[in-house]
C-alpha atoms as a PDB file:
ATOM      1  CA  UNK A   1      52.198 158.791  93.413  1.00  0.00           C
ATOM      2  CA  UNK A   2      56.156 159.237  92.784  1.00  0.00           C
ATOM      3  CA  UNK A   3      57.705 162.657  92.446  1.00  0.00           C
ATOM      4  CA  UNK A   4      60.923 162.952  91.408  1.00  0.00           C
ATOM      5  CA  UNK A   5      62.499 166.644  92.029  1.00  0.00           C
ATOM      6  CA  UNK A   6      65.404 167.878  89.383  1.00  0.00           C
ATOM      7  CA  UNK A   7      68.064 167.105  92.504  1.00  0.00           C
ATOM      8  CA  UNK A   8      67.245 163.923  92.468  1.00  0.00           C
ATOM      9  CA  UNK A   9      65.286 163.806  95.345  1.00  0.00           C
ATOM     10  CA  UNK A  10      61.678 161.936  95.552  1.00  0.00           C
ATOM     11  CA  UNK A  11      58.662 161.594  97.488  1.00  0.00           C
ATOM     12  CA  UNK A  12      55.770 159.287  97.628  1.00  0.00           C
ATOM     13  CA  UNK A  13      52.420 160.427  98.662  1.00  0.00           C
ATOM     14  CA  UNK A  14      48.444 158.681  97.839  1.00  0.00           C
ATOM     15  CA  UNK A  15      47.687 162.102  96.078  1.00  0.00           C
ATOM     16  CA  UNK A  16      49.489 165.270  93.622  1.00  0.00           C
ATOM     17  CA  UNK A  17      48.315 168.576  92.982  1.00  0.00           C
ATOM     18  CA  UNK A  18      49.615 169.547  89.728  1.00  0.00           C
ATOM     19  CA  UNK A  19      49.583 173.826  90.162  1.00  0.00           C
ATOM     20  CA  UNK A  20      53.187 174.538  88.260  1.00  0.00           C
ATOM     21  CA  UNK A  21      51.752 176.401  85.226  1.00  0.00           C
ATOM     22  CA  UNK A  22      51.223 176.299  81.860  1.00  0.00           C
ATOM     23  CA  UNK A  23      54.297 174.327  80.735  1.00  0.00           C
ATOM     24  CA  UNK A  24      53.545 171.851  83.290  1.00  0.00           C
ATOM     25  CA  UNK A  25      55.914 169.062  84.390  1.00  0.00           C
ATOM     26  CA  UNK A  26      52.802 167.217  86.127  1.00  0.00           C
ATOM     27  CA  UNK A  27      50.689 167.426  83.237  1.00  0.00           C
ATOM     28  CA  UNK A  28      53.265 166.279  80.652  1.00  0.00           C
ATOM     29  CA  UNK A  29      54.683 163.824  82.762  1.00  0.00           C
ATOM     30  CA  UNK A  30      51.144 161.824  82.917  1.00  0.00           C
ATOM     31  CA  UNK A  31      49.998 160.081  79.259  1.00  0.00           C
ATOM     32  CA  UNK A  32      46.711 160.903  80.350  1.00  0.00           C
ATOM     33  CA  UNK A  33      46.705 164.511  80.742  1.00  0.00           C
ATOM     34  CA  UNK A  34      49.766 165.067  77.968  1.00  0.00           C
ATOM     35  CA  UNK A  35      46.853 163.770  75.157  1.00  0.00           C
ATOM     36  CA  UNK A  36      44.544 165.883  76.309  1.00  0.00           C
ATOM     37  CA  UNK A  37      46.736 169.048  76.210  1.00  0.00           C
ATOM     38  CA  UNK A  38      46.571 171.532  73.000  1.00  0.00           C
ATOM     39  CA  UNK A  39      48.255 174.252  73.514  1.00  0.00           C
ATOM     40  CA  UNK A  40      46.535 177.297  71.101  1.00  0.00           C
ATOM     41  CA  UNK A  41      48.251 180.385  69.813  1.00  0.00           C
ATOM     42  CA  UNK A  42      46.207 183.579  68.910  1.00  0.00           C
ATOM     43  CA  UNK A  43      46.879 186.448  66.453  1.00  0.00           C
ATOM     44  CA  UNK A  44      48.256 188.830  68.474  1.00  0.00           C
ATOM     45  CA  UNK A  45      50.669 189.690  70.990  1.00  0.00           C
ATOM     46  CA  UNK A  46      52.353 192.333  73.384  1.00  0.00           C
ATOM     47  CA  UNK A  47      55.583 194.569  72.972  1.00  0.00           C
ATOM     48  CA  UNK A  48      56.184 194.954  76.797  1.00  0.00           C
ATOM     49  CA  UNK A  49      58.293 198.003  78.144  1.00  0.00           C
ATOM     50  CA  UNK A  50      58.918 199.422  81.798  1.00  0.00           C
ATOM     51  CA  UNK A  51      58.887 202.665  82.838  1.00  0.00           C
ATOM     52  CA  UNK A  52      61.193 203.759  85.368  1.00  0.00           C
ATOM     53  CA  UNK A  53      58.151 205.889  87.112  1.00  0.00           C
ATOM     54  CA  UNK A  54      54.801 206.253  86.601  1.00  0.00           C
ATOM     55  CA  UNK A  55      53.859 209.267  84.367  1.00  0.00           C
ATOM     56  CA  UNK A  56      52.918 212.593  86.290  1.00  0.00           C
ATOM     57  CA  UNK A  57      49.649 213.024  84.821  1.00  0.00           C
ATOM     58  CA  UNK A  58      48.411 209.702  85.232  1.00  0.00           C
ATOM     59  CA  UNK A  59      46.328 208.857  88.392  1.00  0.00           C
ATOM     60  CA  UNK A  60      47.871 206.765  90.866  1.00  0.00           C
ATOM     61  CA  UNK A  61      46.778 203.345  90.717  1.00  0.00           C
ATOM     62  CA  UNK A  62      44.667 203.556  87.114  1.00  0.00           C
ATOM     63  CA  UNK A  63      44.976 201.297  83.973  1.00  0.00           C
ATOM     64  CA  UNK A  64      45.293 203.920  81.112  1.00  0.00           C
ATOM     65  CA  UNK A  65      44.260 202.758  77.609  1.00  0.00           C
ATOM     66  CA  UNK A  66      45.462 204.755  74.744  1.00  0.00           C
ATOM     67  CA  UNK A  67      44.167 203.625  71.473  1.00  0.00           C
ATOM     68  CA  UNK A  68      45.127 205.595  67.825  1.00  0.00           C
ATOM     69  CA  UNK A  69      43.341 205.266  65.009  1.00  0.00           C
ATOM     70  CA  UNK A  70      41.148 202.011  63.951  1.00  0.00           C
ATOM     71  CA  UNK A  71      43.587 201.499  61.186  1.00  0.00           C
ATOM     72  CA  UNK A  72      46.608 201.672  63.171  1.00  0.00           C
ATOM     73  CA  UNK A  73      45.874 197.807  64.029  1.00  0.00           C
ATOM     74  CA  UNK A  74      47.199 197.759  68.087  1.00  0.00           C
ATOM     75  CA  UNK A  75      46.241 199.793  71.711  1.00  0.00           C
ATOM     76  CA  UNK A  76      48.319 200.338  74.567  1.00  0.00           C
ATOM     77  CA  UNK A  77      47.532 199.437  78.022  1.00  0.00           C
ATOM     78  CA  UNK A  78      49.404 200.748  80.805  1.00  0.00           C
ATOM     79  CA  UNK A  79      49.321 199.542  84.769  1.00  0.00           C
ATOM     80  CA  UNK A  80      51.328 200.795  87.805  1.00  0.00           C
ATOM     81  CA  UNK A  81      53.308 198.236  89.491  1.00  0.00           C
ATOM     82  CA  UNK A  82      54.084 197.775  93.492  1.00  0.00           C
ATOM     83  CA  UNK A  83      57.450 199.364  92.681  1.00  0.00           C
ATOM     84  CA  UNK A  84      56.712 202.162  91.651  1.00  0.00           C
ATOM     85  CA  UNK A  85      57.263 201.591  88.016  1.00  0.00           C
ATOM     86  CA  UNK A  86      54.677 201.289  85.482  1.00  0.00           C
ATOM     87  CA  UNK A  87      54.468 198.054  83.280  1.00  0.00           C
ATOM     88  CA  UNK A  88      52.899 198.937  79.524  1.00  0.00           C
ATOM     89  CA  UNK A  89      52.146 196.595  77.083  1.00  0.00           C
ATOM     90  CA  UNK A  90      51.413 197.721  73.337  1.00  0.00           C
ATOM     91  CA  UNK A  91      49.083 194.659  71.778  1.00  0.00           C
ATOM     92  CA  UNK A  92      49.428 193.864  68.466  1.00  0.00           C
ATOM     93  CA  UNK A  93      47.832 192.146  65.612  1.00  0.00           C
ATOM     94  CA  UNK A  94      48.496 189.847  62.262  1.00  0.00           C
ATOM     95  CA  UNK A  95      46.846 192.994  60.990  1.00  0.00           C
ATOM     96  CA  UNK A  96      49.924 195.550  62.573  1.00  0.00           C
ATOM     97  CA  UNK A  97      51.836 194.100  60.372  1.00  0.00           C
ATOM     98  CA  UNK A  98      50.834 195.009  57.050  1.00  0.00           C
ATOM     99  CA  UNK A  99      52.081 198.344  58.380  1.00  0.00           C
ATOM    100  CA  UNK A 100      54.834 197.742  60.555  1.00  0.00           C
ATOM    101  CA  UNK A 101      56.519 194.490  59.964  1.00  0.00           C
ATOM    102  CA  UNK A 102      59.378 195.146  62.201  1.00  0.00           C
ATOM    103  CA  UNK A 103      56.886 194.485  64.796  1.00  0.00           C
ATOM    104  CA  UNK A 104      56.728 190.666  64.228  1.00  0.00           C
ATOM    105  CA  UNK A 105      56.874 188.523  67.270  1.00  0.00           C
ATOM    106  CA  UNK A 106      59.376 185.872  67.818  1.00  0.00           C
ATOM    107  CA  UNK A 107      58.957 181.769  67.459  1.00  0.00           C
ATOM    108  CA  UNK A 108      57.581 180.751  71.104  1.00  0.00           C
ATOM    109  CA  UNK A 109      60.352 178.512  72.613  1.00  0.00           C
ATOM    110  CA  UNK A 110      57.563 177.231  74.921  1.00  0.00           C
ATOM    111  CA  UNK A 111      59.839 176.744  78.414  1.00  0.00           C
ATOM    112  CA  UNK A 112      63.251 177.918  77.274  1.00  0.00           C
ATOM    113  CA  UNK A 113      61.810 181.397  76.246  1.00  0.00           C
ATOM    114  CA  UNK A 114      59.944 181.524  79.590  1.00  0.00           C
ATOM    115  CA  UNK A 115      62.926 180.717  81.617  1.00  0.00           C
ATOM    116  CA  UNK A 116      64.862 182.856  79.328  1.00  0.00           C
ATOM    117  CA  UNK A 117      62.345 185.886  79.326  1.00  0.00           C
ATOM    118  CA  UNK A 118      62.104 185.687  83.305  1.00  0.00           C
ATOM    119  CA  UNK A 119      66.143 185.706  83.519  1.00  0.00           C
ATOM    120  CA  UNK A 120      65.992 189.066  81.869  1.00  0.00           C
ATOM    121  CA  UNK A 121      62.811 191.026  83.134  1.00  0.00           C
ATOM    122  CA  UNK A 122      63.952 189.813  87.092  1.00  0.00           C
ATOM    123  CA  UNK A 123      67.716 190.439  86.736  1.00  0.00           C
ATOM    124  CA  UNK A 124      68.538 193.085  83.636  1.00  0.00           C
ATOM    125  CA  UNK A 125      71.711 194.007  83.209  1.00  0.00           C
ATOM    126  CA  UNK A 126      72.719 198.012  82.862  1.00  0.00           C
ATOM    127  CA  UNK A 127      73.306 197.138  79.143  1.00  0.00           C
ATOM    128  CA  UNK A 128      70.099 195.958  79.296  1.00  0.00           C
ATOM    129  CA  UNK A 129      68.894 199.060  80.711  1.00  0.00           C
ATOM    130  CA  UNK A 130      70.816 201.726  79.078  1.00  0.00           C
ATOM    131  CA  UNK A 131      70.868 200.046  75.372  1.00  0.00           C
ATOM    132  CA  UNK A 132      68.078 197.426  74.996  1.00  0.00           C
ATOM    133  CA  UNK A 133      67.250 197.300  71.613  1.00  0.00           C
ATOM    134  CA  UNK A 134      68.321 200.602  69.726  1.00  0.00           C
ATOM    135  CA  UNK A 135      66.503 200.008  66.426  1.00  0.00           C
ATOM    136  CA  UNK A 136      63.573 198.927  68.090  1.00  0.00           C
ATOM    137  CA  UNK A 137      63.241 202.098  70.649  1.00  0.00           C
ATOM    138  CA  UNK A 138      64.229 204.307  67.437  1.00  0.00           C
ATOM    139  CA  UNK A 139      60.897 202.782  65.524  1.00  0.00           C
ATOM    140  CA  UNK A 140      58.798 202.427  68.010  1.00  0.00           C
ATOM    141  CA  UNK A 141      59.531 206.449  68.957  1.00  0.00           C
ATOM    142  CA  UNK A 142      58.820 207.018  65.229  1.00  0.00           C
ATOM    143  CA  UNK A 143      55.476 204.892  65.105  1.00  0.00           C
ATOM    144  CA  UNK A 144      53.608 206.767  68.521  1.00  0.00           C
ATOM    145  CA  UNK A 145      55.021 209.972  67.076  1.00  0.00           C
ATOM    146  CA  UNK A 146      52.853 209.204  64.062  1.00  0.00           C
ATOM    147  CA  UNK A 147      49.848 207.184  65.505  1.00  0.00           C
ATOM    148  CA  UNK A 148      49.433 207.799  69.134  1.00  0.00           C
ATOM    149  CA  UNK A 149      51.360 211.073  70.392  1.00  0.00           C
ATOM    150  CA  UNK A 150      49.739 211.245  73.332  1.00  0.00           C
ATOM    151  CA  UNK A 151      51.212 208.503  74.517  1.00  0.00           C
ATOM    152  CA  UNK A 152      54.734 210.309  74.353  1.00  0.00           C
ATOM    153  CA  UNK A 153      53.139 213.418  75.605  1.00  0.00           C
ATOM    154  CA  UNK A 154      51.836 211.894  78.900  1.00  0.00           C
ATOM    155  CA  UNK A 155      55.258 211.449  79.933  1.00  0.00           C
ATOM    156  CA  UNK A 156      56.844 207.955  78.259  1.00  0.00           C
ATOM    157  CA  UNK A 157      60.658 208.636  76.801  1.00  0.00           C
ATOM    158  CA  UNK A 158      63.717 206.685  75.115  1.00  0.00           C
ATOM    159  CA  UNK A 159      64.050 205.645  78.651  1.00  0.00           C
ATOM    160  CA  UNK A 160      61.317 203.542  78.467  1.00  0.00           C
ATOM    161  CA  UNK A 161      61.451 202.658  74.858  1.00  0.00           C
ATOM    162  CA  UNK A 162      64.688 201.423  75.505  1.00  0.00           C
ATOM    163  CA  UNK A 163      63.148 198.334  77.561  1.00  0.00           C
ATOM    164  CA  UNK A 164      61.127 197.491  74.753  1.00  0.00           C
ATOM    165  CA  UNK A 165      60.853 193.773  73.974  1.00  0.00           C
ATOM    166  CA  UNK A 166      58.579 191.823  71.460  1.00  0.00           C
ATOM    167  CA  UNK A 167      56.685 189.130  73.117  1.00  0.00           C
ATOM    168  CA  UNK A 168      55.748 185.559  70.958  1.00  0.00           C
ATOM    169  CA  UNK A 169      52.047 185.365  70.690  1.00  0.00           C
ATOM    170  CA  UNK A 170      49.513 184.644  73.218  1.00  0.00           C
ATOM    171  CA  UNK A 171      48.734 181.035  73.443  1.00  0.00           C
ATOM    172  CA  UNK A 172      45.929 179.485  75.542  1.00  0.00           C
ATOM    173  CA  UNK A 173      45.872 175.575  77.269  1.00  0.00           C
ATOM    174  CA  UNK A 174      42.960 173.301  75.268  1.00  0.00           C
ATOM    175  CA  UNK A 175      42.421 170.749  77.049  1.00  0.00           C
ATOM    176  CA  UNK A 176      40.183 168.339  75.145  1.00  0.00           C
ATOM    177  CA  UNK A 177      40.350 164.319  75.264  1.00  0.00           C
ATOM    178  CA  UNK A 178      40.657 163.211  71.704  1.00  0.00           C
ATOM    179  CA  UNK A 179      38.670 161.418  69.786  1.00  0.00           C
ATOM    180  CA  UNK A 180      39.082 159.744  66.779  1.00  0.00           C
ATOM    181  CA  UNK A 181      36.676 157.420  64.101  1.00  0.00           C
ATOM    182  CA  UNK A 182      37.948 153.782  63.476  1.00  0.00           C
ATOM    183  CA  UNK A 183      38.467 152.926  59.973  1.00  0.00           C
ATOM    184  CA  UNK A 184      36.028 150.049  59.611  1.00  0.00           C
ATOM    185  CA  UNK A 185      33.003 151.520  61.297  1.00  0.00           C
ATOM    186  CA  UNK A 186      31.540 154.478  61.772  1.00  0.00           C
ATOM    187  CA  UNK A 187      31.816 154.363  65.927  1.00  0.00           C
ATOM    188  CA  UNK A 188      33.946 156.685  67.381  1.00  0.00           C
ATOM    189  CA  UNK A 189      37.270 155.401  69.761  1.00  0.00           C
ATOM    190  CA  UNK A 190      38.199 157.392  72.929  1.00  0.00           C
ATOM    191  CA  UNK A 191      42.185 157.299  73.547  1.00  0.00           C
ATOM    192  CA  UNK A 192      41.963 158.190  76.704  1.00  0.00           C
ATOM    193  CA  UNK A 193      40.424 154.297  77.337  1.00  0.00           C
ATOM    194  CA  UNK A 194      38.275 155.903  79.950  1.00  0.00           C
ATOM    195  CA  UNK A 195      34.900 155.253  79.965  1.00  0.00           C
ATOM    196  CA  UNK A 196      33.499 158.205  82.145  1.00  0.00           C
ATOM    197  CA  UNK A 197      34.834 160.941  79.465  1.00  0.00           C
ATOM    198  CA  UNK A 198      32.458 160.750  76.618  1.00  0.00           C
ATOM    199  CA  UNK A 199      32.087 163.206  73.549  1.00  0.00           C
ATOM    200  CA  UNK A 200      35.905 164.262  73.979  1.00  0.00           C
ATOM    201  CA  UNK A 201      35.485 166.334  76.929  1.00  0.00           C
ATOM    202  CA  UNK A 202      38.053 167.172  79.133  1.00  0.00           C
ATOM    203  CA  UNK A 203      39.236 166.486  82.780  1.00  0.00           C
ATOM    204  CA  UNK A 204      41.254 167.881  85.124  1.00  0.00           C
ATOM    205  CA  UNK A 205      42.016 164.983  87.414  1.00  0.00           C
ATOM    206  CA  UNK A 206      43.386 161.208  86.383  1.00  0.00           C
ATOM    207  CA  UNK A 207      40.485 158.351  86.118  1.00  0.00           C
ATOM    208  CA  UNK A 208      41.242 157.136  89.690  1.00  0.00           C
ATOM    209  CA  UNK A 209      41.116 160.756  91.291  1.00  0.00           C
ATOM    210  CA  UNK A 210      44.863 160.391  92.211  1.00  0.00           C
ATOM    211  CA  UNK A 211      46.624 163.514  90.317  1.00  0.00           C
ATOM    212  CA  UNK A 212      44.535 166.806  89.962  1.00  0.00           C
ATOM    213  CA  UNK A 213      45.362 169.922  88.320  1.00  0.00           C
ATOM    214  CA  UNK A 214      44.618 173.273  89.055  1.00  0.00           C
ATOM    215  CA  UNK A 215      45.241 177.020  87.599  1.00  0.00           C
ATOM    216  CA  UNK A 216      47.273 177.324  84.299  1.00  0.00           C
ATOM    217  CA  UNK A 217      48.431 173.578  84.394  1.00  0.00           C
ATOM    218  CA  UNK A 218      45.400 173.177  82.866  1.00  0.00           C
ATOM    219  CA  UNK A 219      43.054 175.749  81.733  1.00  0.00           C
ATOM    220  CA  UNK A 220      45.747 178.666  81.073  1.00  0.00           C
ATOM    221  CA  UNK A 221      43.976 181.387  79.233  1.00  0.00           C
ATOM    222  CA  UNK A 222      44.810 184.112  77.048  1.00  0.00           C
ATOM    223  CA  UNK A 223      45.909 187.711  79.001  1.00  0.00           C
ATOM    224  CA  UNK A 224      42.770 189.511  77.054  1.00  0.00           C
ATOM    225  CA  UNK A 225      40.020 189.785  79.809  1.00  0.00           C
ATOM    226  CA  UNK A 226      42.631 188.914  82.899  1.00  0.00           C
ATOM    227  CA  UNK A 227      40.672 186.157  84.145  1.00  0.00           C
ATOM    228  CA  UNK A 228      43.739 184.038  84.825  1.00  0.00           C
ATOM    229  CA  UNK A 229      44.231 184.055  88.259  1.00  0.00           C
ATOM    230  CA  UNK A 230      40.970 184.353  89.012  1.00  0.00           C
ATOM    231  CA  UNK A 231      40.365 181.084  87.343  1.00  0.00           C
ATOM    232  CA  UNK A 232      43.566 179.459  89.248  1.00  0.00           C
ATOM    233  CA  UNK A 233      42.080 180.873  92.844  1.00  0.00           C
ATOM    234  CA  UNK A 234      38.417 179.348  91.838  1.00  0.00           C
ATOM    235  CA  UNK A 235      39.167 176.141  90.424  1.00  0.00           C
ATOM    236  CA  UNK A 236      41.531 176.056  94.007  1.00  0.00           C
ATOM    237  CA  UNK A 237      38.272 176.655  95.702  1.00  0.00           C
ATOM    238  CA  UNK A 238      36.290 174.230  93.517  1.00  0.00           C
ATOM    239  CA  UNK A 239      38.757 171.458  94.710  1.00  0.00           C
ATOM    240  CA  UNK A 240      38.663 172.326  98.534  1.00  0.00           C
ATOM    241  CA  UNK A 241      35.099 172.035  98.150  1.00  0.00           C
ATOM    242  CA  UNK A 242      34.904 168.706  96.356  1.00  0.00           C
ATOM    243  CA  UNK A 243      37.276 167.384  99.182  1.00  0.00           C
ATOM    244  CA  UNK A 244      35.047 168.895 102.238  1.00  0.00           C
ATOM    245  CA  UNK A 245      31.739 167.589 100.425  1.00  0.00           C
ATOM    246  CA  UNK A 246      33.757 164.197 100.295  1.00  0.00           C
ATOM    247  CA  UNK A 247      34.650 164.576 104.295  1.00  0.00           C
ATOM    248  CA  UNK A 248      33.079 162.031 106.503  1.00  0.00           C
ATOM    249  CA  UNK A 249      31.883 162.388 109.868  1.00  0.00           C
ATOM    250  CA  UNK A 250      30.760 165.296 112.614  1.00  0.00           C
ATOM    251  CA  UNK A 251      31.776 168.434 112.128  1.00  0.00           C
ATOM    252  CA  UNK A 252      33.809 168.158 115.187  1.00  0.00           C
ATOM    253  CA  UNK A 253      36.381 165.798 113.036  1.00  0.00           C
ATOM    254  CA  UNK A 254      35.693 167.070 109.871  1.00  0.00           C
ATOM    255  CA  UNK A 255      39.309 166.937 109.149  1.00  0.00           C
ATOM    256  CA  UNK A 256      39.708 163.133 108.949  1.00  0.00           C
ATOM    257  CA  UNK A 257      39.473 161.817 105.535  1.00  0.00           C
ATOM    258  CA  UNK A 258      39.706 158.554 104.007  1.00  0.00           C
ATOM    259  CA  UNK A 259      42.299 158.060 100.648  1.00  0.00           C
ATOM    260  CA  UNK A 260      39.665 156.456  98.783  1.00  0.00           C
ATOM    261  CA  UNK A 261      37.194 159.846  99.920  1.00  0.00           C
ATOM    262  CA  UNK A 262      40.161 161.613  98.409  1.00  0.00           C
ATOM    263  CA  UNK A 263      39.713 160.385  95.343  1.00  0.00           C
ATOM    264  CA  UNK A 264      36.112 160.498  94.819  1.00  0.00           C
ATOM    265  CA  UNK A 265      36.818 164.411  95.228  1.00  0.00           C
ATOM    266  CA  UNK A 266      40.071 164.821  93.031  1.00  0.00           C
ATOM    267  CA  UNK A 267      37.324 162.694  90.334  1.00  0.00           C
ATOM    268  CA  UNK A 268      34.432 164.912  90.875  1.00  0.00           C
ATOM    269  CA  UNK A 269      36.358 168.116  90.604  1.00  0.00           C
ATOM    270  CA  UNK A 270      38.231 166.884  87.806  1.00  0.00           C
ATOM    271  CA  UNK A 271      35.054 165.952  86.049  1.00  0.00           C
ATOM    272  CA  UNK A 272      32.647 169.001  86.897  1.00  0.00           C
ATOM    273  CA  UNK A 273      35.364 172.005  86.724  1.00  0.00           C
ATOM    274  CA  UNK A 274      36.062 171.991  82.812  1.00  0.00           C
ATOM    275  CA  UNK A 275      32.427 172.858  82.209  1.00  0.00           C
ATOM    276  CA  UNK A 276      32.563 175.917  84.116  1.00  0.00           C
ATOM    277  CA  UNK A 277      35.974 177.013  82.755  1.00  0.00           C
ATOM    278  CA  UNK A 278      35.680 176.584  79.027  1.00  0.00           C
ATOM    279  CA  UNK A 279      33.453 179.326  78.715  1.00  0.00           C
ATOM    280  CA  UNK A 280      35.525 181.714  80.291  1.00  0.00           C
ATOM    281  CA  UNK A 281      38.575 180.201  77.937  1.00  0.00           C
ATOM    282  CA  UNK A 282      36.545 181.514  74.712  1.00  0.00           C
ATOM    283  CA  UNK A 283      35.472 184.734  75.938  1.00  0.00           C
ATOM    284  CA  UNK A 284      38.774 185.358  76.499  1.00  0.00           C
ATOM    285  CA  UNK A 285      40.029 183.809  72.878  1.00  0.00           C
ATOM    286  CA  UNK A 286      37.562 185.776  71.444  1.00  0.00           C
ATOM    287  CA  UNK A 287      38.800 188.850  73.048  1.00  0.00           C
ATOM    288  CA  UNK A 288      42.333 188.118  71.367  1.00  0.00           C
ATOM    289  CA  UNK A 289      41.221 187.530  68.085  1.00  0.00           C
ATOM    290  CA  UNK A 290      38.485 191.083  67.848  1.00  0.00           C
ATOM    291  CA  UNK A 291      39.335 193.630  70.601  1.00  0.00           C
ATOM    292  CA  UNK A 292      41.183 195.381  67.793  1.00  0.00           C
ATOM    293  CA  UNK A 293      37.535 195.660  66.333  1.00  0.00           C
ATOM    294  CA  UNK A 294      35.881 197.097  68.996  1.00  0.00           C
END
């Protein structure tokens, strides 16, 4: 396996651990992975603001949840951060905006809004900070005024409004080997060419076990029931213990392992780890489409 870094640079190894994310240049860069890839997008997503300190009344270290009225269409969730600060997200819906259509989140850019978005929440400028968006800050203020005053009254200000941003909608990694009928019978063709994957499943490692992928490379799921990174730290486990069930000899020199023993566990935890993590995936779709409902 060949990796070539943006600089130029490249190194050659038996093996490849694909763990860079949901817009992942491992995955995409393999035919066999990049067909399997669907990337999903839900009905709903997040108008994120910072405030500069977490409210007074609020108990240190909490998630506070403020929900208005059913018919209001979103709910705000609000968690302290390391810093100090408090990050708060107000989720929205397709429904929010048959009410407030100045809510309406932006065309998803995929990597250039990501790179984009992280320029601006790591390094903001004090325009940033003292502006942001006015009209947005100015109806947003009007909106929890209406719908959810306590949410003003715990402590939250134009301070805070002023970071306001509009997120694009959640989107979730499908990964599912397609499948597809051939014209003059009624048998059905895998593209993938590989006969171990039947019935369109997926996999998270190539045929020959050589590139595996972990965390949101390839089963990034929606923010609803934050089971991402629990998922990424699992499925991490789940490959070291396909490699140490693959290990030959005494305990004592455990550590020695063959290439080819290598790639009969990047195969086996490619093959068996989908199953587990698809379920979790829908829970958590599910959770985007009707928590509004709830």
């Amino acid at each position: 396996v060949e990796v070539v870094l943006k600089d130029g640079k490249s190194f050659v190894g038996t093996h490849l651990v694909g763990a860079d994310g949901k817009w992942s240049t491992v995955r995409d860069s393999i035919p066999y992975f990049r067909q399997q890839a669907f990337l999903r997008s839900e009905p709903c997503w997040g108008v994120h603001m910072t405030a500069p300190e977490l409210p007074p009344k609020w108990t240190k270290g909490s998630t506070v949840i403020f929900r208005p009225r059913k018919d209001a269409m979103f709910y705000v969730i609000c968690a302290p951060l390391p810093s100090g600060k408090c990050s708060i997200t107000m989720v929205c819906y397709d429904e929010t905006l048959q009410r407030y259509p100045w809510l309406a989140p932006p065309i998803d850019s995929q990597k250039s809004w990501t790179s984009e978005q992280w320029k601006l929440d790591s390094k903001p400028s004090k325009a940033d900070l003292n502006n942001g968006d006015a009209e947005l800050s100015l109806n947003l203020e009007e909106l929890f005024l209406m719908e959810l005053p306590a949410f003003l009254d715990a402590g939250i200000d134009r301070r805070t409004l002023r970071t306001a941003r509009i997120h694009p909608r959640v989107s979730w990694l499908d990964m599912n080997l397609p499948m597809q009928t051939t014209n003059n019978s009624s048998t059905t063709k895998n593209l993938a060419r590989d006969e171990s994957c039947l019935f369109g499943e997926a996999r998270y490692s190539t045929p020959g076990g050589g590139v595996a992928l972990v965390g949101d490379s390839c089963h990034a799921c929606t923010a609803s029931l934050g089971q991402g990174c629990n998922l990424a730290l699992d499925s991490a486990v789940a490959l070291g213990d396909a490699i140490d069930e693959c290990s030959v000899g005494t305990p004592s020199n455990r550590n020695k392992i063959s290439s080819n023993d290598l790639s009969l566990a990047f195969a086996n935890y490619g093959r068996t780890r989908p199953e587990v993590v698809r379920p979790i995936q829908a829970a958590s779709e599910a959770a985007s489409k009707n928590s509004h409902k709830w």
